[in-house]
C-alpha atoms as a PDB file:
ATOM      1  CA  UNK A   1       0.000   0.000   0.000  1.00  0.00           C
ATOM      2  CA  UNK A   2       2.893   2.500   0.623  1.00  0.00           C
ATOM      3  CA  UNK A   3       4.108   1.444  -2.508  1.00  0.00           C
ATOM      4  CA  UNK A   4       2.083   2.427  -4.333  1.00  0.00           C
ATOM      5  CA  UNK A   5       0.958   5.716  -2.457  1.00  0.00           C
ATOM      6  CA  UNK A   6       4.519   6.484  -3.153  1.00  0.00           C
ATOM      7  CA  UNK A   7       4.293   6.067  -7.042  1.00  0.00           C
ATOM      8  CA  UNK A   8       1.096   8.050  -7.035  1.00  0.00           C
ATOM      9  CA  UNK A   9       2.551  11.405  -5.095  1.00  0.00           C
ATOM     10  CA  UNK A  10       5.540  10.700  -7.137  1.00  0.00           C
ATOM     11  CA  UNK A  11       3.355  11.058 -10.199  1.00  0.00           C
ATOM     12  CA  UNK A  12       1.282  13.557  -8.776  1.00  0.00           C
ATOM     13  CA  UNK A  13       4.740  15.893  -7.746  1.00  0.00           C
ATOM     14  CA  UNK A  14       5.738  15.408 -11.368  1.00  0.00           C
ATOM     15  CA  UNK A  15       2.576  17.497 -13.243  1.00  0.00           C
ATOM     16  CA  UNK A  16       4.133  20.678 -13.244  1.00  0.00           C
ATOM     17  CA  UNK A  17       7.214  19.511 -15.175  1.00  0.00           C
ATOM     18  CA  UNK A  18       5.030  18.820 -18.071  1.00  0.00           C
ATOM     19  CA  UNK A  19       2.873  22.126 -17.449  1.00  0.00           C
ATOM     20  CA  UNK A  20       5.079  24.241 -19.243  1.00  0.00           C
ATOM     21  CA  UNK A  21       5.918  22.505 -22.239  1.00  0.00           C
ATOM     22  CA  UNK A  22       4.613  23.282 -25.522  1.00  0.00           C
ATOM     23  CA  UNK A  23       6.041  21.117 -28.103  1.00  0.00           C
ATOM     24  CA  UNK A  24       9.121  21.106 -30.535  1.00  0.00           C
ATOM     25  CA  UNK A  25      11.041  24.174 -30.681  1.00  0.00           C
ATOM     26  CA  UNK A  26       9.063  25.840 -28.360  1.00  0.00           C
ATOM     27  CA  UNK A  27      10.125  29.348 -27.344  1.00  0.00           C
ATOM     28  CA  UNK A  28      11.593  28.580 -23.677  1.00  0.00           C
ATOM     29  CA  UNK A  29      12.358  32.506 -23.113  1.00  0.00           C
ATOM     30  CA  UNK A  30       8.455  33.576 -24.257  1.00  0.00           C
ATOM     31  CA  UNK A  31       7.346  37.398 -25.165  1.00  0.00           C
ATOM     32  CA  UNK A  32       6.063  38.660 -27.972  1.00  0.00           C
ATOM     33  CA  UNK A  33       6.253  37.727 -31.586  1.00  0.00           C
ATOM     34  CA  UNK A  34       5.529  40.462 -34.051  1.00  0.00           C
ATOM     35  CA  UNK A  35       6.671  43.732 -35.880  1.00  0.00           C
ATOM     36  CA  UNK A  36       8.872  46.005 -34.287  1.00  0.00           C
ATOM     37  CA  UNK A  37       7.941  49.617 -34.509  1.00  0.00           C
ATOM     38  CA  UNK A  38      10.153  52.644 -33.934  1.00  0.00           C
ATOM     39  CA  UNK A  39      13.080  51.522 -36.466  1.00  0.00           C
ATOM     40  CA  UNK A  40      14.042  53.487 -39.088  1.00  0.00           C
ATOM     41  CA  UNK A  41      17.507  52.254 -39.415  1.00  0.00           C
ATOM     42  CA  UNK A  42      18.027  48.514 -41.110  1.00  0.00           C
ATOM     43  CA  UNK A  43      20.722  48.557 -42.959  1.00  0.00           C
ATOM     44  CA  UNK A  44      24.856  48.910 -42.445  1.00  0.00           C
ATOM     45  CA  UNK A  45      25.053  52.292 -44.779  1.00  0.00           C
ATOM     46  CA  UNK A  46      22.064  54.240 -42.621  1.00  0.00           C
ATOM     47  CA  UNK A  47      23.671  53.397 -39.199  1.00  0.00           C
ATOM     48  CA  UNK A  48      27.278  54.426 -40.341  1.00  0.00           C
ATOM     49  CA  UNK A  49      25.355  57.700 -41.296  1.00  0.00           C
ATOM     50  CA  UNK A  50      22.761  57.684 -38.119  1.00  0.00           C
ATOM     51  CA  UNK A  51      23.173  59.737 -35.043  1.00  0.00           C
ATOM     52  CA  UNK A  52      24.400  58.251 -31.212  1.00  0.00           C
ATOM     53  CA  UNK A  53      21.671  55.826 -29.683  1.00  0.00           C
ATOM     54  CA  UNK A  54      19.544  55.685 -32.748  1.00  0.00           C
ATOM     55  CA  UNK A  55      17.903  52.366 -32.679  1.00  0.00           C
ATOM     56  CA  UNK A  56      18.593  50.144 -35.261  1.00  0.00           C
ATOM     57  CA  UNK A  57      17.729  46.642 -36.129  1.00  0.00           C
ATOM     58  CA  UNK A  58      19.423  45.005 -39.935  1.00  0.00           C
ATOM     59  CA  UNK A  59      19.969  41.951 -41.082  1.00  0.00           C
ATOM     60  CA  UNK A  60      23.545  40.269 -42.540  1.00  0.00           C
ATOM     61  CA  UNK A  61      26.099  37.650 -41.304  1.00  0.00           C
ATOM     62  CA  UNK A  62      28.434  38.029 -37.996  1.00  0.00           C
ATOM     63  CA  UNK A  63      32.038  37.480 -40.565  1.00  0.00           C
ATOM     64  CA  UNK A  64      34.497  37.547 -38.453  1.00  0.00           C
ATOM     65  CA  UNK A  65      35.904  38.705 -34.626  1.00  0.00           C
ATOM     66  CA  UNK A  66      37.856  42.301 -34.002  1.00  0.00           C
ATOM     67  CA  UNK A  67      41.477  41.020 -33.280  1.00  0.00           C
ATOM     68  CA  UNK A  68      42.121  41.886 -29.559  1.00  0.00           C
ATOM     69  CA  UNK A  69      38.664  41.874 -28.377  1.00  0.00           C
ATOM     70  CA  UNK A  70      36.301  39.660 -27.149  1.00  0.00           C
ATOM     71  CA  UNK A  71      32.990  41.251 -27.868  1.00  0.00           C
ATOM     72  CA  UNK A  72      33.665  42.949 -30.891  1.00  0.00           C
ATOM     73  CA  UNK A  73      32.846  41.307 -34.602  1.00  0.00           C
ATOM     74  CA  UNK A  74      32.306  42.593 -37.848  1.00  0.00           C
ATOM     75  CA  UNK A  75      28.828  42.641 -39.211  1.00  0.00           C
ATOM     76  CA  UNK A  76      28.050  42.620 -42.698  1.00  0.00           C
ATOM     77  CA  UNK A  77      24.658  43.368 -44.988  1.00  0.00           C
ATOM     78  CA  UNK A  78      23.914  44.500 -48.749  1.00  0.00           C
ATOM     79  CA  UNK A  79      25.126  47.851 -47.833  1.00  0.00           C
ATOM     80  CA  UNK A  80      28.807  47.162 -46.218  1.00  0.00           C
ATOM     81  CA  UNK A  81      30.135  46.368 -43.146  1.00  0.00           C
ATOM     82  CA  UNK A  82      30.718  47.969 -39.502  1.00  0.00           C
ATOM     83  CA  UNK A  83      31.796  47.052 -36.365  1.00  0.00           C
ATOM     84  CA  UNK A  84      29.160  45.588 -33.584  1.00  0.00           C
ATOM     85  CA  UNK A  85      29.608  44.945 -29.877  1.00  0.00           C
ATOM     86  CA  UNK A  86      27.822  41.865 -29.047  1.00  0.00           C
ATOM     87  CA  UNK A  87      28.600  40.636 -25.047  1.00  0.00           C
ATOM     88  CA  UNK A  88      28.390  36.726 -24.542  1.00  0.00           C
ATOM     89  CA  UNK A  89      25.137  36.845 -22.979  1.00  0.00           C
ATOM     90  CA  UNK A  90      23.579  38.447 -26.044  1.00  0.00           C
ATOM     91  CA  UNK A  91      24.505  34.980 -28.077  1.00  0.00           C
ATOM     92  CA  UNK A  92      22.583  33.289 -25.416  1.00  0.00           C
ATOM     93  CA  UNK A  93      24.350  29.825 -26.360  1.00  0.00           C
ATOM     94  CA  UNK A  94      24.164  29.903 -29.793  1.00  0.00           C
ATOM     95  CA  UNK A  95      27.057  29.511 -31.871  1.00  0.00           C
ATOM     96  CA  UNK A  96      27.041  31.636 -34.738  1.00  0.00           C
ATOM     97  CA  UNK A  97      29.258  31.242 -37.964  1.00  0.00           C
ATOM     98  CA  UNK A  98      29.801  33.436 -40.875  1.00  0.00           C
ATOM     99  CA  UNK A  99      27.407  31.144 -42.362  1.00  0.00           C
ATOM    100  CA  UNK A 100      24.330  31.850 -40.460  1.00  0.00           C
ATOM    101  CA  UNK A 101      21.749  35.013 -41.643  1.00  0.00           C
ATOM    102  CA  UNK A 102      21.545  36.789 -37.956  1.00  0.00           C
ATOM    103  CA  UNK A 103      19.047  39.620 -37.304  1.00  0.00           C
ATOM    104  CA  UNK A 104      20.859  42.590 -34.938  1.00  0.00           C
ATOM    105  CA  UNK A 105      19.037  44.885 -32.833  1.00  0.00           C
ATOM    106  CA  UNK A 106      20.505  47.712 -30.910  1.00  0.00           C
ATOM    107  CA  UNK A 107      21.672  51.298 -30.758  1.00  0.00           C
ATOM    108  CA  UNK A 108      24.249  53.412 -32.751  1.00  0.00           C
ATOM    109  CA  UNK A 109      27.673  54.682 -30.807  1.00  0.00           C
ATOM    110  CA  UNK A 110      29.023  57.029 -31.524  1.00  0.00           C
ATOM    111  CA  UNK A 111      32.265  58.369 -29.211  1.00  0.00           C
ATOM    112  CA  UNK A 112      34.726  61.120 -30.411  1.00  0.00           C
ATOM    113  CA  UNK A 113      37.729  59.754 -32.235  1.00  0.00           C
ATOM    114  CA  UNK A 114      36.385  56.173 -32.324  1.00  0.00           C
ATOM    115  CA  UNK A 115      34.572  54.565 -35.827  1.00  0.00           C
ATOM    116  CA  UNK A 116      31.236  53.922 -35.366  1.00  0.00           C
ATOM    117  CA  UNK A 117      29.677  50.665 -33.700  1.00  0.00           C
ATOM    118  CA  UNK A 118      26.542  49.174 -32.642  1.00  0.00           C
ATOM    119  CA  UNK A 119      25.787  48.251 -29.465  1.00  0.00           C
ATOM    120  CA  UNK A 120      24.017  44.980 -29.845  1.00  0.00           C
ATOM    121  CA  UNK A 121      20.826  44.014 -27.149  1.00  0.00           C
ATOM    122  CA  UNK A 122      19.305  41.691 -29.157  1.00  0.00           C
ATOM    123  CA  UNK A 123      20.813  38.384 -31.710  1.00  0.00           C
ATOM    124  CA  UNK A 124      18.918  36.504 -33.710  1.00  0.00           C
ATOM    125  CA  UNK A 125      19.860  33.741 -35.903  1.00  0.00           C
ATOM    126  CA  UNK A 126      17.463  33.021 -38.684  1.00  0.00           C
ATOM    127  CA  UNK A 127      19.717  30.177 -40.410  1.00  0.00           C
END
């Protein structure tokens, strides 16, 4: 009889776990899904030209890492290619190649003396 008691709250204590699943690729992180307003910048050439902390949000391929650096890469689109500041916790565990078609969200930054970069928030990889 305790034996089976046992399995039962065992079984019972184990519900939740299933609770939040939702199926294959299912979005563990959650929050919305849909258009992002307030972005007028989306491509390489516009945020080379854009003012400090305008938001911008383009498309391209991650090609390479800034020698001496461990959060800087070069980011490429249709339009060219700049530097972007991406910290580890951005990639969230994904491994990126030069391969992969990655969505960037962030904000121009500008500093005196210095060549424009984004500050990256947000990484995306849609390949």
């Amino acid at each position: 009889m305790r034996v089976v008691l046992s399995l039962l709250l065992l079984g019972l204590l184990a519900l939740p776990a299933y609770a939040a699943f939702q199926g294959p690729g299912s979005d563990a992180s959650g929050g919305f899904k849909g258009p992002t307003v307030g972005v007028e910048v989306t491509t390489v050439k516009q945020a080379l030209d854009s003012k400090d902390n305008t938001p911008v949000m383009f498309t391209g391929h991650i090609t390479g890492r800034k020698a001496g650096s461990d959060n800087k890469y070069i980011f490429r689109d249709a339009t060219g290619e700049m530097t972007v500041d991406i910290d580890k916790k951005i990639f969230s565990g994904h491994t990126v190649t030069p391969e992969n078609t990655v969505r960037l969200s962030g904000k121009v930054d500008k500093d005196m003396l210095k060549p424009v970069k984004v500050d990256v928030k947000v990484l995306e990889v849609l390949n």
